[in-house]
PDB file of N, CA and C in Angstrom:
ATOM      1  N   UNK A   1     -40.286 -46.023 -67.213  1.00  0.00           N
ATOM      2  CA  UNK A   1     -40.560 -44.924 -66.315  1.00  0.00           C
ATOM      3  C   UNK A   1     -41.467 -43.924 -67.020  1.00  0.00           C
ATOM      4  N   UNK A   2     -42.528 -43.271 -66.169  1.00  0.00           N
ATOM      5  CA  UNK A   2     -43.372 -42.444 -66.692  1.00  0.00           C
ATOM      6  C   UNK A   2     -42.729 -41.069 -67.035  1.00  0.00           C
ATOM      7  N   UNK A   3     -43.223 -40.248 -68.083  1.00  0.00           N
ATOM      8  CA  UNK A   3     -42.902 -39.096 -68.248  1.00  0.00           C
ATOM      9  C   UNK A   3     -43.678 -38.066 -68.524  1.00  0.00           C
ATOM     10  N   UNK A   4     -44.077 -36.834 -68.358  1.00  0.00           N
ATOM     11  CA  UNK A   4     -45.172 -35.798 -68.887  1.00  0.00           C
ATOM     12  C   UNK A   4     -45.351 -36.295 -70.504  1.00  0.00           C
ATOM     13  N   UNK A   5     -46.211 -35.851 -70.790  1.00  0.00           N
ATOM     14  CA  UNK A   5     -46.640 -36.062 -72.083  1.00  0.00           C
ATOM     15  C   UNK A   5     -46.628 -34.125 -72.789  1.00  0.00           C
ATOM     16  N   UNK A   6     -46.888 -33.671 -71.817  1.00  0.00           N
ATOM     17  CA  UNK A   6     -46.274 -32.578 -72.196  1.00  0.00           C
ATOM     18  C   UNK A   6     -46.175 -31.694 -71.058  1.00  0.00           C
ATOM     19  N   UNK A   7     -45.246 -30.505 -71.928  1.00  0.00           N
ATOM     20  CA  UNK A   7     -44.424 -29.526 -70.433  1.00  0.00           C
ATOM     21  C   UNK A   7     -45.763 -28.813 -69.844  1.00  0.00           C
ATOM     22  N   UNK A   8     -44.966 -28.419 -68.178  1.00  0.00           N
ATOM     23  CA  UNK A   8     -46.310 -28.129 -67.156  1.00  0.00           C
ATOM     24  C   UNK A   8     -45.783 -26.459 -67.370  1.00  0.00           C
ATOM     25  N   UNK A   9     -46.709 -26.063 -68.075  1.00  0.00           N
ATOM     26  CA  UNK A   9     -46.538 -24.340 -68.131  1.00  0.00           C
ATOM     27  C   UNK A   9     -46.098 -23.781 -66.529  1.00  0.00           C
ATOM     28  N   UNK A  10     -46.245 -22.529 -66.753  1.00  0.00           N
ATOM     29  CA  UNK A  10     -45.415 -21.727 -65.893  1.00  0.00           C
ATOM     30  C   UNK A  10     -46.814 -21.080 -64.790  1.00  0.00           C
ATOM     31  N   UNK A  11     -48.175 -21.293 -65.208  1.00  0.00           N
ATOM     32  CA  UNK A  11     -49.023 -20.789 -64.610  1.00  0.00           C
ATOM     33  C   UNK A  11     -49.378 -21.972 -64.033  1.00  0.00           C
ATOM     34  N   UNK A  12     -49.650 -23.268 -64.542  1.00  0.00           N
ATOM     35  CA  UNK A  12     -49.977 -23.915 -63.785  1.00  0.00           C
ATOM     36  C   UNK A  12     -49.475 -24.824 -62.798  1.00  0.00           C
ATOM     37  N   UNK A  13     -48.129 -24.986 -63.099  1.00  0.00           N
ATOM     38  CA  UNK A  13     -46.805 -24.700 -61.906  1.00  0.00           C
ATOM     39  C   UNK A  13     -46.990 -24.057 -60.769  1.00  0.00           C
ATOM     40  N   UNK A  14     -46.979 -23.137 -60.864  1.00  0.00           N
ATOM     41  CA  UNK A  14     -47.504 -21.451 -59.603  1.00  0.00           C
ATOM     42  C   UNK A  14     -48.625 -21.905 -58.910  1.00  0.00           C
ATOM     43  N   UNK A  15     -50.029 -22.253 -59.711  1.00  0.00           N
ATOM     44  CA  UNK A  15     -51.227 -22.382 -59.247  1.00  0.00           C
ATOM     45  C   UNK A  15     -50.735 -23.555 -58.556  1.00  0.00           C
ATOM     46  N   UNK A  16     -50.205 -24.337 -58.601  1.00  0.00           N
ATOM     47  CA  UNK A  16     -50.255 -25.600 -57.704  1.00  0.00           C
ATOM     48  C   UNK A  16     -49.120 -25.291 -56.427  1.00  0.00           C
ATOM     49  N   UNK A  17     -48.731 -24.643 -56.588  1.00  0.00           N
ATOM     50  CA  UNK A  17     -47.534 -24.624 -55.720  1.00  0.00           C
ATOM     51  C   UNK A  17     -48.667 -22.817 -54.860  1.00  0.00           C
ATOM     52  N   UNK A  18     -49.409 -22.611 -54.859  1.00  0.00           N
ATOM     53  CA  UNK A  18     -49.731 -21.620 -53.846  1.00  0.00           C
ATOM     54  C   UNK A  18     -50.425 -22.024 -52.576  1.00  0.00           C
ATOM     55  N   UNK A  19     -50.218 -22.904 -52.480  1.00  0.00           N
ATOM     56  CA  UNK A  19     -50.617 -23.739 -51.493  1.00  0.00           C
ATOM     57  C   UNK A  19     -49.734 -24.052 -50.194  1.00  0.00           C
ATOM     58  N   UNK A  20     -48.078 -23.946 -51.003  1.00  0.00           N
ATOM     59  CA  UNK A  20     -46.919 -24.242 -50.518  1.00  0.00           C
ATOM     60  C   UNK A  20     -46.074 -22.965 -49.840  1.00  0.00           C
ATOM     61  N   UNK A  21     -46.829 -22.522 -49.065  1.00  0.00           N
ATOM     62  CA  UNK A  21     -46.521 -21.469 -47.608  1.00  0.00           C
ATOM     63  C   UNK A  21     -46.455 -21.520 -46.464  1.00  0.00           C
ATOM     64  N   UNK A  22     -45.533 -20.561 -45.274  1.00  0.00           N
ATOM     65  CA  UNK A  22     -45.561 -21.014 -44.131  1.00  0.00           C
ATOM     66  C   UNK A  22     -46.393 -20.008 -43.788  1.00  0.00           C
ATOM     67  N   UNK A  23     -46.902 -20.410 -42.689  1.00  0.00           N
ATOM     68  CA  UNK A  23     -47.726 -19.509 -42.125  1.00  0.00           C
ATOM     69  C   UNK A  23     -46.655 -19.054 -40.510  1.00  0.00           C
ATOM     70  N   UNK A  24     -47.261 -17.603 -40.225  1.00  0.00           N
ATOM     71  CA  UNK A  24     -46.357 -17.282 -38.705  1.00  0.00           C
ATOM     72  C   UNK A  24     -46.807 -18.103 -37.408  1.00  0.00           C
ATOM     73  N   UNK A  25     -45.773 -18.023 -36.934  1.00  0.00           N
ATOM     74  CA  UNK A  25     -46.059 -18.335 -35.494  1.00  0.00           C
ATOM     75  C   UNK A  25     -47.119 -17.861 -34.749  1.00  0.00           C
ATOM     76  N   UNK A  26     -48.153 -18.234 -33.626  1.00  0.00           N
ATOM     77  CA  UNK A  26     -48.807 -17.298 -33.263  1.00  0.00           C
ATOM     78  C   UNK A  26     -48.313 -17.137 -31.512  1.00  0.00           C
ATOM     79  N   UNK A  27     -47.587 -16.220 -31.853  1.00  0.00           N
ATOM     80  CA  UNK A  27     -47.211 -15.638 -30.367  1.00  0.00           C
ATOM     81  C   UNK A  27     -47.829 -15.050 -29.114  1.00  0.00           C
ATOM     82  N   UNK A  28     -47.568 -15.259 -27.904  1.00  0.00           N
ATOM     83  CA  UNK A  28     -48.350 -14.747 -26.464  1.00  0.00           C
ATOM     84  C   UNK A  28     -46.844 -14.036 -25.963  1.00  0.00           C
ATOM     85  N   UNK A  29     -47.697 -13.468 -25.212  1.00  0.00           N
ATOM     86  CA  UNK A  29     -46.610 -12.638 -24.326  1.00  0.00           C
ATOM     87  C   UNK A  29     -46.717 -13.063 -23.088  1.00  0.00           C
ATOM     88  N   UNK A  30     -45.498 -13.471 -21.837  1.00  0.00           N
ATOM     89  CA  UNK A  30     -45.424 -14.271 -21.216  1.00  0.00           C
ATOM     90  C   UNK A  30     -45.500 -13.307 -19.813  1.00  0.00           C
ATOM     91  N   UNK A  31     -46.164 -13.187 -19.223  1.00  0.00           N
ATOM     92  CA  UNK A  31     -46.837 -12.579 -18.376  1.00  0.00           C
ATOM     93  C   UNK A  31     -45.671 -12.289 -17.086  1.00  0.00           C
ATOM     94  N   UNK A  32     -44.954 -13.147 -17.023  1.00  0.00           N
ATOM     95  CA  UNK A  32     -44.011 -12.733 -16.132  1.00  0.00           C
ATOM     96  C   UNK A  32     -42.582 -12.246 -16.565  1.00  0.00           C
ATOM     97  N   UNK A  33     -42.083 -12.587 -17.717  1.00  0.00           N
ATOM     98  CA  UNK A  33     -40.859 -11.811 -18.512  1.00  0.00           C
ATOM     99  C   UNK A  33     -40.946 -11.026 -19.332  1.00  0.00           C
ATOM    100  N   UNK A  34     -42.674 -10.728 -19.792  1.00  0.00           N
ATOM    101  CA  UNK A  34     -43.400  -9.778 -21.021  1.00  0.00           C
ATOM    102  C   UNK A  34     -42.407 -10.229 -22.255  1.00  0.00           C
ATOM    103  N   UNK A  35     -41.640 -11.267 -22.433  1.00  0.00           N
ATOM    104  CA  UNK A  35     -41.580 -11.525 -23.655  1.00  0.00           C
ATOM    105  C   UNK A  35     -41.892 -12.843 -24.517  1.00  0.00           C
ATOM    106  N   UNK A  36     -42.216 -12.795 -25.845  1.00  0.00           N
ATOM    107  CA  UNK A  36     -43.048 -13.261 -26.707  1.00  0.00           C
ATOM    108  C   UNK A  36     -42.809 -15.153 -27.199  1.00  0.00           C
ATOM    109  N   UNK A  37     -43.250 -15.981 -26.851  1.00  0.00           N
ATOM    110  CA  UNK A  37     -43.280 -17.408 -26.434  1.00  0.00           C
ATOM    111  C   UNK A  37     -44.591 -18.191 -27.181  1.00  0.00           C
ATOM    112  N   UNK A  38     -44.540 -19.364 -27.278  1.00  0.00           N
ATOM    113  CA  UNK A  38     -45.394 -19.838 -27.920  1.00  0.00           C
ATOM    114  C   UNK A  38     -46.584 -20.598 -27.012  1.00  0.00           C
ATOM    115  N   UNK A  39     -47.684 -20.738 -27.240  1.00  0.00           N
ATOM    116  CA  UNK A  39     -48.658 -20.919 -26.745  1.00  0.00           C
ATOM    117  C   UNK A  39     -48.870 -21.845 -26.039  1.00  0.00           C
ATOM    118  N   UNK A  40     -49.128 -22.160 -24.974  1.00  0.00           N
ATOM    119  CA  UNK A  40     -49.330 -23.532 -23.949  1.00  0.00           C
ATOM    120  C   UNK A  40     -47.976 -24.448 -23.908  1.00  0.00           C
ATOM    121  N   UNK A  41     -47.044 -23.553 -23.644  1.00  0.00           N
ATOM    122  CA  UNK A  41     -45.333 -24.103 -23.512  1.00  0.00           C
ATOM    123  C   UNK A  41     -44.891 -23.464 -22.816  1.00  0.00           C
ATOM    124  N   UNK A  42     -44.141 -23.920 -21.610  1.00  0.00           N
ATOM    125  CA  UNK A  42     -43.541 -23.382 -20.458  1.00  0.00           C
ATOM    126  C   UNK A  42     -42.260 -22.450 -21.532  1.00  0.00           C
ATOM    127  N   UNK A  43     -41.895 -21.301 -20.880  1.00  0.00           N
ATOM    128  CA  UNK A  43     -41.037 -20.123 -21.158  1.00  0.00           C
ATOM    129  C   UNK A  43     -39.780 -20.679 -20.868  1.00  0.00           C
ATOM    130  N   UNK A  44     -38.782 -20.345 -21.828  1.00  0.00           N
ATOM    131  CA  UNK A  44     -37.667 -20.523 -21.855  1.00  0.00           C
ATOM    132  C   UNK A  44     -36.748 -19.654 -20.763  1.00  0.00           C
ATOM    133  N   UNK A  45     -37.066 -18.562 -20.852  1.00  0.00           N
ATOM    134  CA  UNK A  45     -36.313 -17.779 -19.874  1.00  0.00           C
ATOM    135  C   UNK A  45     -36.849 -17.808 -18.578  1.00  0.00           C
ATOM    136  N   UNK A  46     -38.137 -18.268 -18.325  1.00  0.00           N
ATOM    137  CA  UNK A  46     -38.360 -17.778 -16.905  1.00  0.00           C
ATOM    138  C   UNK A  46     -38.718 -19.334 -15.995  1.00  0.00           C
ATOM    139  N   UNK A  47     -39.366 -19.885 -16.922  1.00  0.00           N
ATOM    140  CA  UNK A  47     -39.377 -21.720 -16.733  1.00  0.00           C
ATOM    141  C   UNK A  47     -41.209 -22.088 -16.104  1.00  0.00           C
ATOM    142  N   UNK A  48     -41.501 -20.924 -16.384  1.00  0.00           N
ATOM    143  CA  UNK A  48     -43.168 -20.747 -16.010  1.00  0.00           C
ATOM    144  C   UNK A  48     -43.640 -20.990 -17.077  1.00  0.00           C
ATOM    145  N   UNK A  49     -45.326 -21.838 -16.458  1.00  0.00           N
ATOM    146  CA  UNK A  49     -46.328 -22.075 -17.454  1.00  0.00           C
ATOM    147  C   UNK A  49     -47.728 -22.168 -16.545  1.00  0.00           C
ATOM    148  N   UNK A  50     -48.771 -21.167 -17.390  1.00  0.00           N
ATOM    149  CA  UNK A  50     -49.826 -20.776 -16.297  1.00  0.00           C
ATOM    150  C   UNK A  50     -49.426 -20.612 -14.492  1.00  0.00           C
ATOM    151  N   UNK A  51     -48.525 -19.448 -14.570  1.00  0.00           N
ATOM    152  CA  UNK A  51     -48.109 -19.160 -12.835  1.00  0.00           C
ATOM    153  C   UNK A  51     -47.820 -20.374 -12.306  1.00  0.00           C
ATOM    154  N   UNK A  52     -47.378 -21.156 -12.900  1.00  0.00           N
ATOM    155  CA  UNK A  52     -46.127 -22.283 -11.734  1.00  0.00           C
ATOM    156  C   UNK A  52     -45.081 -22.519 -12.702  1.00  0.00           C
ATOM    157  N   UNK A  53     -44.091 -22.603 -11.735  1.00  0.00           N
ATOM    158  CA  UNK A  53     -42.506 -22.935 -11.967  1.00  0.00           C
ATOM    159  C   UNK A  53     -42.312 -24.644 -12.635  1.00  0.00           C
ATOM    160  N   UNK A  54     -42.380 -24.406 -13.670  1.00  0.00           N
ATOM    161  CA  UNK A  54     -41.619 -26.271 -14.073  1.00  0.00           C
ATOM    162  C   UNK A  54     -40.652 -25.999 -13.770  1.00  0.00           C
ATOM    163  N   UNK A  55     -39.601 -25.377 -14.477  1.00  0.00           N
ATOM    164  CA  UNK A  55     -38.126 -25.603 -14.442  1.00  0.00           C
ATOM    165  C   UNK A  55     -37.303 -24.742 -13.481  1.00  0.00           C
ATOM    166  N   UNK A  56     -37.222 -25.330 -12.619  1.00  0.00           N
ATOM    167  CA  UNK A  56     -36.246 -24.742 -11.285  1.00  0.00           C
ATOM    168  C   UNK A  56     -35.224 -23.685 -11.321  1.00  0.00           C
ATOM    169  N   UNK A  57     -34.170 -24.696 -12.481  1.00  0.00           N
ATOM    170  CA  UNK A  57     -33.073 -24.038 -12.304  1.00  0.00           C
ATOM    171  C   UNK A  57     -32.959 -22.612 -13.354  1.00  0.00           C
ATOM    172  N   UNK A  58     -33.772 -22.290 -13.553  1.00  0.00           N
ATOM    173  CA  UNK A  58     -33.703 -20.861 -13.939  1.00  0.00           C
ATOM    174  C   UNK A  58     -34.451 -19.914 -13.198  1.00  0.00           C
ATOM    175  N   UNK A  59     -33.459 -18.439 -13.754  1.00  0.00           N
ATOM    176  CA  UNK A  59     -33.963 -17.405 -12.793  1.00  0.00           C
ATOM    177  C   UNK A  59     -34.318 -16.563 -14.009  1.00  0.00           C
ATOM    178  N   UNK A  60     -35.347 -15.387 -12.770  1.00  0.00           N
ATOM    179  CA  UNK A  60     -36.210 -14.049 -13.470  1.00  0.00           C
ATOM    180  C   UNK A  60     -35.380 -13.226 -13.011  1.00  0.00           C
ATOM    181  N   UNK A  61     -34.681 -12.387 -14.363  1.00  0.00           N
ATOM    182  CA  UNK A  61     -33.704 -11.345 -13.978  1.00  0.00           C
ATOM    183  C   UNK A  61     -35.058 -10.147 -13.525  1.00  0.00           C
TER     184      UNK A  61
END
């Protein structure tokens, strides 16, 4: 089995690993419940996507 030939310092550890981030969500605001949903995905609370109803059985308080 292979092994380092020698130890991976502490900088160049870091430098390789800055790569290894999440980036945020990018959020819309959903035009008929004004709250914040992800992009080209029907709304959880209201069941709309671009002004039509997919999902029936929910209601807009």
């Amino acid at each position: 089995m292979a092994v380092p030939f020698r130890r991976t310092s502490k900088t160049v550890k870091r430098k390789r690993r800055t790569h290894y981030k999440l980036s945020a969500p990018n959020l819309v605001v959903c035009p008929i419940t004004k709250n914040f949903t992800l992009p080209h995905r029907v709304t959880k609370n209201s069941g709309y996507y671009k002004d039509k109803l997919y999902l029936a059985n929910k209601k807009i308080d």
